[in-house]
Protein backbone atom coordinates (compact mmCIF):
# COMPACT_ATOMS: atom_id res chain seq x y z
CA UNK A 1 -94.01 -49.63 116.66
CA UNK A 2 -94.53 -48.24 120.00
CA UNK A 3 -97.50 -50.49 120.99
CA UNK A 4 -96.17 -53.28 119.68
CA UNK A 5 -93.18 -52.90 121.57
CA UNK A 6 -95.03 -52.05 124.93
CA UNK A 7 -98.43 -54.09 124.69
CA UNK A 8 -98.33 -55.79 127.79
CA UNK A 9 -97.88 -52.94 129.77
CA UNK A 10 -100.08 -50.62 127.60
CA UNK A 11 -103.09 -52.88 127.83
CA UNK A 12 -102.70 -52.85 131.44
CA UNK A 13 -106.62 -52.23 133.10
CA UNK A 14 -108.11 -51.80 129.70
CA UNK A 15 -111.53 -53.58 128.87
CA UNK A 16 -112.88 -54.12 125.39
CA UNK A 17 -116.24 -55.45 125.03
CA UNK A 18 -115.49 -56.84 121.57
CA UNK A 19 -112.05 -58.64 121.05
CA UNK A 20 -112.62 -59.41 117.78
CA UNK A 21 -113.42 -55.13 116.69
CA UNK A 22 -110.67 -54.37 114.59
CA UNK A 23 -109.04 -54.57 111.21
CA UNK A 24 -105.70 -55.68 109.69
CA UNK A 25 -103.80 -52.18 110.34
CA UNK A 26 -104.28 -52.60 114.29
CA UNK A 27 -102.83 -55.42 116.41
CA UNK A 28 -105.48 -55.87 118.78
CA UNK A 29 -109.45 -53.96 119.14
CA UNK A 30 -107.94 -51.62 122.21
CA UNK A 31 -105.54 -50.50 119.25
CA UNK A 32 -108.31 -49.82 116.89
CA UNK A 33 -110.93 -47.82 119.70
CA UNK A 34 -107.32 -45.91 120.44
CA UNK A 35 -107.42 -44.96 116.80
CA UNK A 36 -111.23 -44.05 116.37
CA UNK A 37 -110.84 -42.46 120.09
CA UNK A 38 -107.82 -40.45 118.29
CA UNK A 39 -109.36 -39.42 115.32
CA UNK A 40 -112.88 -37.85 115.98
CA UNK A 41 -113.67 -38.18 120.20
CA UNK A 42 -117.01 -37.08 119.69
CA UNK A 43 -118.08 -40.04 117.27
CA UNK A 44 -116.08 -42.56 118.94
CA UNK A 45 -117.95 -41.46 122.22
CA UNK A 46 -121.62 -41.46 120.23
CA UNK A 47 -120.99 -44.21 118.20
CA UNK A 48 -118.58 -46.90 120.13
CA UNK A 49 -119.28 -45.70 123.63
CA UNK A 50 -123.05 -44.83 123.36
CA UNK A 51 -122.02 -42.01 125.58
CA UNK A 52 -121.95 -39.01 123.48
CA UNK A 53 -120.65 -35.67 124.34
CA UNK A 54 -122.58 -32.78 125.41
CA UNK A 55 -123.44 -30.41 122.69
CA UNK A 56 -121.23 -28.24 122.80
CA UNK A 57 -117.99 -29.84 123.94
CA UNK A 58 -116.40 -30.28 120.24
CA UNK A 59 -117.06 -27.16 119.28
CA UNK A 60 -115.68 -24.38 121.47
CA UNK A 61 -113.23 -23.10 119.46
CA UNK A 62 -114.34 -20.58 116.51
CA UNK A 63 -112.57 -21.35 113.05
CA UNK A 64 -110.07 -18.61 112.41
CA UNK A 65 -112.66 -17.55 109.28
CA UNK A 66 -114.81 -16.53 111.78
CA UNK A 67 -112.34 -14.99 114.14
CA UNK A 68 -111.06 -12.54 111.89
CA UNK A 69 -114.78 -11.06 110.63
CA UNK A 70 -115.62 -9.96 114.47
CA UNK A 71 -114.85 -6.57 113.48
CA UNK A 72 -116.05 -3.26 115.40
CA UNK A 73 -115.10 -0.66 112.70
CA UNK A 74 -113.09 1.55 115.14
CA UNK A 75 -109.76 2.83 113.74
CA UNK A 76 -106.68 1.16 114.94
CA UNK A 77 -105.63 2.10 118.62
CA UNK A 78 -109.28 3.70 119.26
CA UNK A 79 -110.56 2.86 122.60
CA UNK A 80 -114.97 2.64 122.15
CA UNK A 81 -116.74 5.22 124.66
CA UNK A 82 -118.20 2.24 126.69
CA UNK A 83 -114.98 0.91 127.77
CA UNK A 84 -113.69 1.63 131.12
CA UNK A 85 -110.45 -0.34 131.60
CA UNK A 86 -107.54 -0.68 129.30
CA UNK A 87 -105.25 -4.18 129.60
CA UNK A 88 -102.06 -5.48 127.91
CA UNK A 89 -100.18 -8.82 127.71
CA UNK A 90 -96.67 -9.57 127.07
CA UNK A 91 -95.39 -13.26 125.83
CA UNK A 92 -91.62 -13.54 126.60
CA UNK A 93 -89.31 -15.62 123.93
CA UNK A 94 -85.99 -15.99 123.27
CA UNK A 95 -86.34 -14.07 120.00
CA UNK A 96 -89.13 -12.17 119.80
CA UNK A 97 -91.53 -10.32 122.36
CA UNK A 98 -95.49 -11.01 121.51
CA UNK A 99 -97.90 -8.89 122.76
CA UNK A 100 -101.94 -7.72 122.46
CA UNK A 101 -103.61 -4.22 123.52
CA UNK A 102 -107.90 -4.48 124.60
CA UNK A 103 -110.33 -2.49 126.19
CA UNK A 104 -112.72 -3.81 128.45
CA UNK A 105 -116.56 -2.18 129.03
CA UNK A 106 -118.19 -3.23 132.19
CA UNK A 107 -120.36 -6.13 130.55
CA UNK A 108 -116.78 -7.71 129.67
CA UNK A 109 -117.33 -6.76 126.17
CA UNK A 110 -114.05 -6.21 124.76
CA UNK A 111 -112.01 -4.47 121.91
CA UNK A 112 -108.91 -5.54 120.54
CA UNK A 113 -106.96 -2.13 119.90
CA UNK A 114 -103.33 -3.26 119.43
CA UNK A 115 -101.46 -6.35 118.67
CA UNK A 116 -97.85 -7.49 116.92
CA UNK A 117 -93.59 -8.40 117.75
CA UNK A 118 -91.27 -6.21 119.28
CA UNK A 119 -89.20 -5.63 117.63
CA UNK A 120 -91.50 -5.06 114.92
CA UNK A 121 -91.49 -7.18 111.77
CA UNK A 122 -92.06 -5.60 108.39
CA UNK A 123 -94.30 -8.74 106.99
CA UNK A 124 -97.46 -8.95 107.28
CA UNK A 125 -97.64 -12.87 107.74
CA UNK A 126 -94.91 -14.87 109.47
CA UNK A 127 -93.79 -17.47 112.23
CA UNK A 128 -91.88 -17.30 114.44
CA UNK A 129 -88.30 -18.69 113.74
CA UNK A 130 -88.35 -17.96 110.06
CA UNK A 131 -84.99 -16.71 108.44
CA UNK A 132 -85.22 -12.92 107.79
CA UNK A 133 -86.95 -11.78 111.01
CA UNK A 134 -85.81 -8.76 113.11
CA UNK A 135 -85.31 -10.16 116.62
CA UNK A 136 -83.93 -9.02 119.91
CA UNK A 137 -80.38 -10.49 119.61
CA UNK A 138 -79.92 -9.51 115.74
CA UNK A 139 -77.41 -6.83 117.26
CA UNK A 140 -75.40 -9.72 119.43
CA UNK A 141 -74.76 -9.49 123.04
CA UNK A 142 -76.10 -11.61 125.59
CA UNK A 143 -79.30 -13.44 125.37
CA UNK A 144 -80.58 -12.25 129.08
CA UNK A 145 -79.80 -9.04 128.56
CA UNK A 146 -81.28 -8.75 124.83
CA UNK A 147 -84.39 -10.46 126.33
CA UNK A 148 -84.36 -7.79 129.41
CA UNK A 149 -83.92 -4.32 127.38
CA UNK A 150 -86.60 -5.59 124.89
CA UNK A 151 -89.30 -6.15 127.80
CA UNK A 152 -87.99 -2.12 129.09
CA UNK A 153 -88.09 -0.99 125.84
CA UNK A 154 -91.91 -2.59 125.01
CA UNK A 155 -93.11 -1.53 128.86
CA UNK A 156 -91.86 2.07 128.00
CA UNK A 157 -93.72 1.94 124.60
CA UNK A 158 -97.01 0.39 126.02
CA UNK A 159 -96.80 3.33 128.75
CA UNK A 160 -95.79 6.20 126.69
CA UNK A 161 -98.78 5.44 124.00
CA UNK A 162 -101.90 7.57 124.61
CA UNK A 163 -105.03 5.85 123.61
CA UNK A 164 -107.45 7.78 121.40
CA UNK A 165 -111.10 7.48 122.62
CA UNK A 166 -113.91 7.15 120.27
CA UNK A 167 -114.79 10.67 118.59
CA UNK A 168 -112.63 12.49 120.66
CA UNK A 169 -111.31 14.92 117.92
CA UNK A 170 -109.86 17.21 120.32
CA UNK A 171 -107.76 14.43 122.17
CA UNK A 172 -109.67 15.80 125.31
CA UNK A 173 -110.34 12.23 126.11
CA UNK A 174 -107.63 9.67 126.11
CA UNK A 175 -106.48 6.41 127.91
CA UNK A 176 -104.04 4.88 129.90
CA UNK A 177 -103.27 1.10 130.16
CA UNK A 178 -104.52 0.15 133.59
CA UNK A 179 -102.93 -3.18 133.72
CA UNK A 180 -99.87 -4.76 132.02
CA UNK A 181 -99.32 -8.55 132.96
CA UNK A 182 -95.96 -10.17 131.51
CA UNK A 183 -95.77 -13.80 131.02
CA UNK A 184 -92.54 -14.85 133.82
CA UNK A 185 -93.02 -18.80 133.09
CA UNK A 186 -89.92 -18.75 130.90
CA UNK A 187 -87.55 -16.15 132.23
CA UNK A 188 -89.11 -15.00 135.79
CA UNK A 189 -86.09 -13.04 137.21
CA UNK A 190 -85.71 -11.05 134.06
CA UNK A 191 -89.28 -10.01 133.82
CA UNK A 192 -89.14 -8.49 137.55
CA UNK A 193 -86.09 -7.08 136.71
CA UNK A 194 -87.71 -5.18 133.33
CA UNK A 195 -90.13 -3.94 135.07
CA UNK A 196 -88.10 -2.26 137.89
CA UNK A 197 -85.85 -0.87 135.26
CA UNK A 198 -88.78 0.54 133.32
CA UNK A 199 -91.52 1.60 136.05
CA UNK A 200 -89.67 1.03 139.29
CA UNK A 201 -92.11 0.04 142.10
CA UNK A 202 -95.57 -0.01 140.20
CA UNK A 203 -98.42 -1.91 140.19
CA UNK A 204 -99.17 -1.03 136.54
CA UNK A 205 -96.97 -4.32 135.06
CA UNK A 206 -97.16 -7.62 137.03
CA UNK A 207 -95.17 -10.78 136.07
CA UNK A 208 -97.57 -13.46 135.66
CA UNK A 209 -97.73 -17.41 135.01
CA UNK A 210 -100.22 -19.55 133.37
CA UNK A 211 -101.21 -22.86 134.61
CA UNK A 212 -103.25 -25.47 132.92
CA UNK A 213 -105.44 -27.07 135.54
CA UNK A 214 -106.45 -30.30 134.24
CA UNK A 215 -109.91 -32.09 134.95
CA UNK A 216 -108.04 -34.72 137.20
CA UNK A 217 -106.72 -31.77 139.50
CA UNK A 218 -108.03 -30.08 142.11
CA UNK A 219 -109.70 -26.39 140.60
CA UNK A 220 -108.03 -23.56 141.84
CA UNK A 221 -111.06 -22.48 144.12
CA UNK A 222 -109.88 -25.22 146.30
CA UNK A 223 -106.49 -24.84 146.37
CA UNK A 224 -105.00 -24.01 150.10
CA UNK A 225 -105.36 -20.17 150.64
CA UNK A 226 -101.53 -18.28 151.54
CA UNK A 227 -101.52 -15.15 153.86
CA UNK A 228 -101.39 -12.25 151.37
CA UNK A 229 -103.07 -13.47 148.53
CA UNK A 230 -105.64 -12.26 146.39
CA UNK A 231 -108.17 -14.10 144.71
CA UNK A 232 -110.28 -13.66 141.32
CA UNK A 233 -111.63 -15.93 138.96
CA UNK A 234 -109.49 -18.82 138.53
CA UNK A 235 -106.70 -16.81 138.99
CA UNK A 236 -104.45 -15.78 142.26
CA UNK A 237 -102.56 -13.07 142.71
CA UNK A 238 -100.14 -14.10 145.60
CA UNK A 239 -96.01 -15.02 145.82
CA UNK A 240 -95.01 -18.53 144.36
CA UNK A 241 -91.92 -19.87 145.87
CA UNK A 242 -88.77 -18.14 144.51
CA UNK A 243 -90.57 -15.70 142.80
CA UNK A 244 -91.99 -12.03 143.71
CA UNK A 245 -95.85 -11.12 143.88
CA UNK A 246 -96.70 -12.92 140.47
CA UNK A 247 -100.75 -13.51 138.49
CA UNK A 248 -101.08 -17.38 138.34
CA UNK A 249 -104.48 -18.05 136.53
CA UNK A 250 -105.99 -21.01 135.00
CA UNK A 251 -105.40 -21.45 131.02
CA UNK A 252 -107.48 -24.21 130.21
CA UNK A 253 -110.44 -21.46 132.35
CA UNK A 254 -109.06 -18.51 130.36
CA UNK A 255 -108.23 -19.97 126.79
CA UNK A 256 -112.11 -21.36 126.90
CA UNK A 257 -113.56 -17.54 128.04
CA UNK A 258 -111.65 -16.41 125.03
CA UNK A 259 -113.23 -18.72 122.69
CA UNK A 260 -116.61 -18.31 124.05
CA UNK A 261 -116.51 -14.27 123.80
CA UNK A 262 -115.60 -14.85 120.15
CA UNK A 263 -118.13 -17.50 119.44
CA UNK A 264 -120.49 -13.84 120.00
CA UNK A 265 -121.74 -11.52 117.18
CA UNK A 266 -120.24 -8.30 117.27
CA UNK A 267 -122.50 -6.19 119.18
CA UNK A 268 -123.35 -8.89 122.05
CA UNK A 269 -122.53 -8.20 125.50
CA UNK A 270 -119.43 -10.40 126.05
CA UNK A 271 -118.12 -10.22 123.09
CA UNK A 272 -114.38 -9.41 121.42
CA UNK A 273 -114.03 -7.87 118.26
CA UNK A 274 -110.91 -6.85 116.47
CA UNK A 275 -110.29 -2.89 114.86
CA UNK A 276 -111.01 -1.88 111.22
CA UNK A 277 -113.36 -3.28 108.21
CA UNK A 278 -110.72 -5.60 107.00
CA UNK A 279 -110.83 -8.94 107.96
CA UNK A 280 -107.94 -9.91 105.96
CA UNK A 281 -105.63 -7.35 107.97
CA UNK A 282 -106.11 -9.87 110.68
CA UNK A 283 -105.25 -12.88 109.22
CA UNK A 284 -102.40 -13.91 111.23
CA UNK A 285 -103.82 -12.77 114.46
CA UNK A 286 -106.96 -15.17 113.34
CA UNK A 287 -104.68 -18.08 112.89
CA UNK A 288 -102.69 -17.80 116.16
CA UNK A 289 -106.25 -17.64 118.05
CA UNK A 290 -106.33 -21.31 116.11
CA UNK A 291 -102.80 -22.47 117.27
CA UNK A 292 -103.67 -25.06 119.67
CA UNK A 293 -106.36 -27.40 120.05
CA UNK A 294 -109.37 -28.22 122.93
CA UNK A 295 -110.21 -31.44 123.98
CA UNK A 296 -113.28 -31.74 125.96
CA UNK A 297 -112.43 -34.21 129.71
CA UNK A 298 -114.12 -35.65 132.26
CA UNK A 299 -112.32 -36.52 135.36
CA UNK A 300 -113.90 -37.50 138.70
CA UNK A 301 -116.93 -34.83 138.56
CA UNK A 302 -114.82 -32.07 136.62
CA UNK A 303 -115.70 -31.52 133.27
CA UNK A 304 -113.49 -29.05 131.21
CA UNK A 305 -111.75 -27.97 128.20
CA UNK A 306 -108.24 -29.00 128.08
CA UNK A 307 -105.88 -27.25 125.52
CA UNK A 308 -102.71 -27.92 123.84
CA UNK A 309 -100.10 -26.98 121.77
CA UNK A 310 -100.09 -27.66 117.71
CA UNK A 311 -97.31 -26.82 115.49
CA UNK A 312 -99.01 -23.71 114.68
CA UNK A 313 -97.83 -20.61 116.27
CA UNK A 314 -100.16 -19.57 118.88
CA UNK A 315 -98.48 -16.77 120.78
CA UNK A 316 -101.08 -13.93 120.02
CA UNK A 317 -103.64 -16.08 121.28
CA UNK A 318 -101.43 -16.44 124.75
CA UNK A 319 -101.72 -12.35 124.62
CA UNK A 320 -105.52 -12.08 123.56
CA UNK A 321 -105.77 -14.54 126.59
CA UNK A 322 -103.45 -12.36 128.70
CA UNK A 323 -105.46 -9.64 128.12
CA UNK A 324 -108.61 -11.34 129.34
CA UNK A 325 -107.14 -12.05 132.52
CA UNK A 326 -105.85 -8.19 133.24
CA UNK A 327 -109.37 -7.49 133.07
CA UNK A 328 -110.27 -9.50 135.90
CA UNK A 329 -107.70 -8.60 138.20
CA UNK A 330 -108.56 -5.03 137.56
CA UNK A 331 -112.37 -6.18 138.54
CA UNK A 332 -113.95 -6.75 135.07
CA UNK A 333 -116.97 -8.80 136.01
CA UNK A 334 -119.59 -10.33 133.27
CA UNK A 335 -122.91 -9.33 133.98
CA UNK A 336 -124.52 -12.71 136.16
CA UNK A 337 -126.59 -13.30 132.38
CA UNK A 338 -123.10 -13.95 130.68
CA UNK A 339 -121.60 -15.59 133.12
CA UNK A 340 -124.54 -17.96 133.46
CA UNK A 341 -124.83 -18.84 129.34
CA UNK A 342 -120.66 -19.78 129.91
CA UNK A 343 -120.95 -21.75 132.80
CA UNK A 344 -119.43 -25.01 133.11
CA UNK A 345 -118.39 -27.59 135.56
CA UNK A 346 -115.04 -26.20 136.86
């Protein structure tokens, strides 16, 4: 046992109030609060710590059930008449490219359009890294250069595609995405190269990189300012060192907006909804937006959301997320009502 093994220094600046507080599967009573802290925060905190969380901090992210009913009706790839901007994400693996489609109105309300793999996958339900998926290197050759020509091929595809509006029979009315941002966390050099290759010097696709700001850090608000930058909410569009002009934006920020736009009835300002009258048809997507979990910190005056990984494949929720972010740097603002009912303590 780890504990066992490392007690001393474990129990290093730890105070229990009652020594004798545990039972006969823990060695000591900091072992057991661990436990109860471990298993359900929100009634160790109420019931151990009489210190109980505020209301809403265990409950910010909406049960894939309910996900997958916040349907708008619109056919697939139909952009609604009230949006105005048009945003993509791309998640970069070794294997497979992940990726999500939504339009944006100007409340923030947005529509999910478009999601899936390249290459594309002729199952309905999968994971990632199951036997008998079509991936990038299925035809051999180098892993770089698989992962490169896929990102070309999906720009190119995202571009060329011609976005139906609402009632438009004629196709008098159609859309163009405004934004593309590509996750460059894994492969950075490749994703500037993919996008040269595919749009040359554009501002349409941006590499970008997620960072989770944790409640013990400084926000990024306060983070030193760099000639050249641009700034947006919780996210900075500026040059990282050894990288080109790159999107770095908060996740534990974004991942929470996400949530909190879904926690909305379709028809809310704020809100995301998904295409179609079938909930089922979005079953996967419903269960990636459920891949990691949120635990709610407090950390010298910072109070957040922090979120992490599960075993659960959550690489759709990384686009939906994406997605959410494109907005913003395009200018997407919540009206000041929204953003009020969503405000925390960043």
């Amino acid at each position: 046992m780890f504990y066992r093994k490392n007690r001393k220094a474990m129990q290093k600046g730890a105070v229990v109030a009652w020594e004798a507080n545990y039972t006969g599967n823990e060695l000591d009573a900091l072992q057991f609060a661990m436990n109860k802290w471990a298993d359900n925060e929100a009634a160790f905190r109420s019931e151990y710590q009489n210190d109980p969380m505020p209301p809403d901090a265990g409950a910010v992210v909406v049960p894939a059930k309910t996900i997958r009913t916040r349907l708008n009706g619109l056919e697939h790839r139909t952009i609604p008449l009230s949006a105005t901007t048009l945003t993509a994400f791309i998640d970069v693996h070794d294997d497979l490219l992940y990726y999500a489609v939504t339009a944006w109105g100007e409340d923030f309300t947005g529509y999910i359009v478009d999601y899936g793999t390249w290459p594309k996958q002729t199952r309905k339900q999968f994971k990632k890294g199951e036997p008998g998926l079509v991936t990038m290197t299925a035809a051999g050759g180098r892993k770089d250069g698989a992962i490169q020509a896929g990102i070309v091929t999906l720009i190119k595809e995202l571009q060329a595609t011609v976005w139906d509006v609402e009632g438009d029979k004629d196709g008098a009315e159609q859309k163009l995405i405004d934004k593309i941002l590509i996750d460059g966390g894994y492969k950075p050099a490749i994703v500037e190269n993919a996008i040269r290759v595919a749009l040359g010097r554009t501002t349409v696709a941006t590499p970008s990189r997620g960072k989770s700001v944790r409640a013990s850090q400084a926000p990024m608000s306060s983070w030193k300012p760099k000639v050249g930058e641009r700034r947006g909410e919780h996210w900075i569009f500026g040059t990282p060192p050894g990288r080109g002009r790159t999107v770095t934006f908060d996740t534990n920020f974004w991942k929470t907006q996400l949530h909190d736009a879904f926690r909305l009835a379709p028809g809310e300002p704020g809100g995301i909804t998904l295409w179609g009258k079938n909930a089922e048809k979005h079953r996967m997507f419903s269960e990636h937006m459920n891949g990691e979990v949120a635990k709610f910190v407090e950390s010298d005056g910072n109070a957040l959301f922090e979120w992490q990984d599960t075993p659960q494949d959550n690489h759709l929720f990384d686009c939906a997320v994406g997605t959410m972010v494109a907005a913003s740097v395009c200018g997407v603002k919540p009206p000041e009502t929204i953003t009020k009912k969503r405000k925390r303590n960043w």
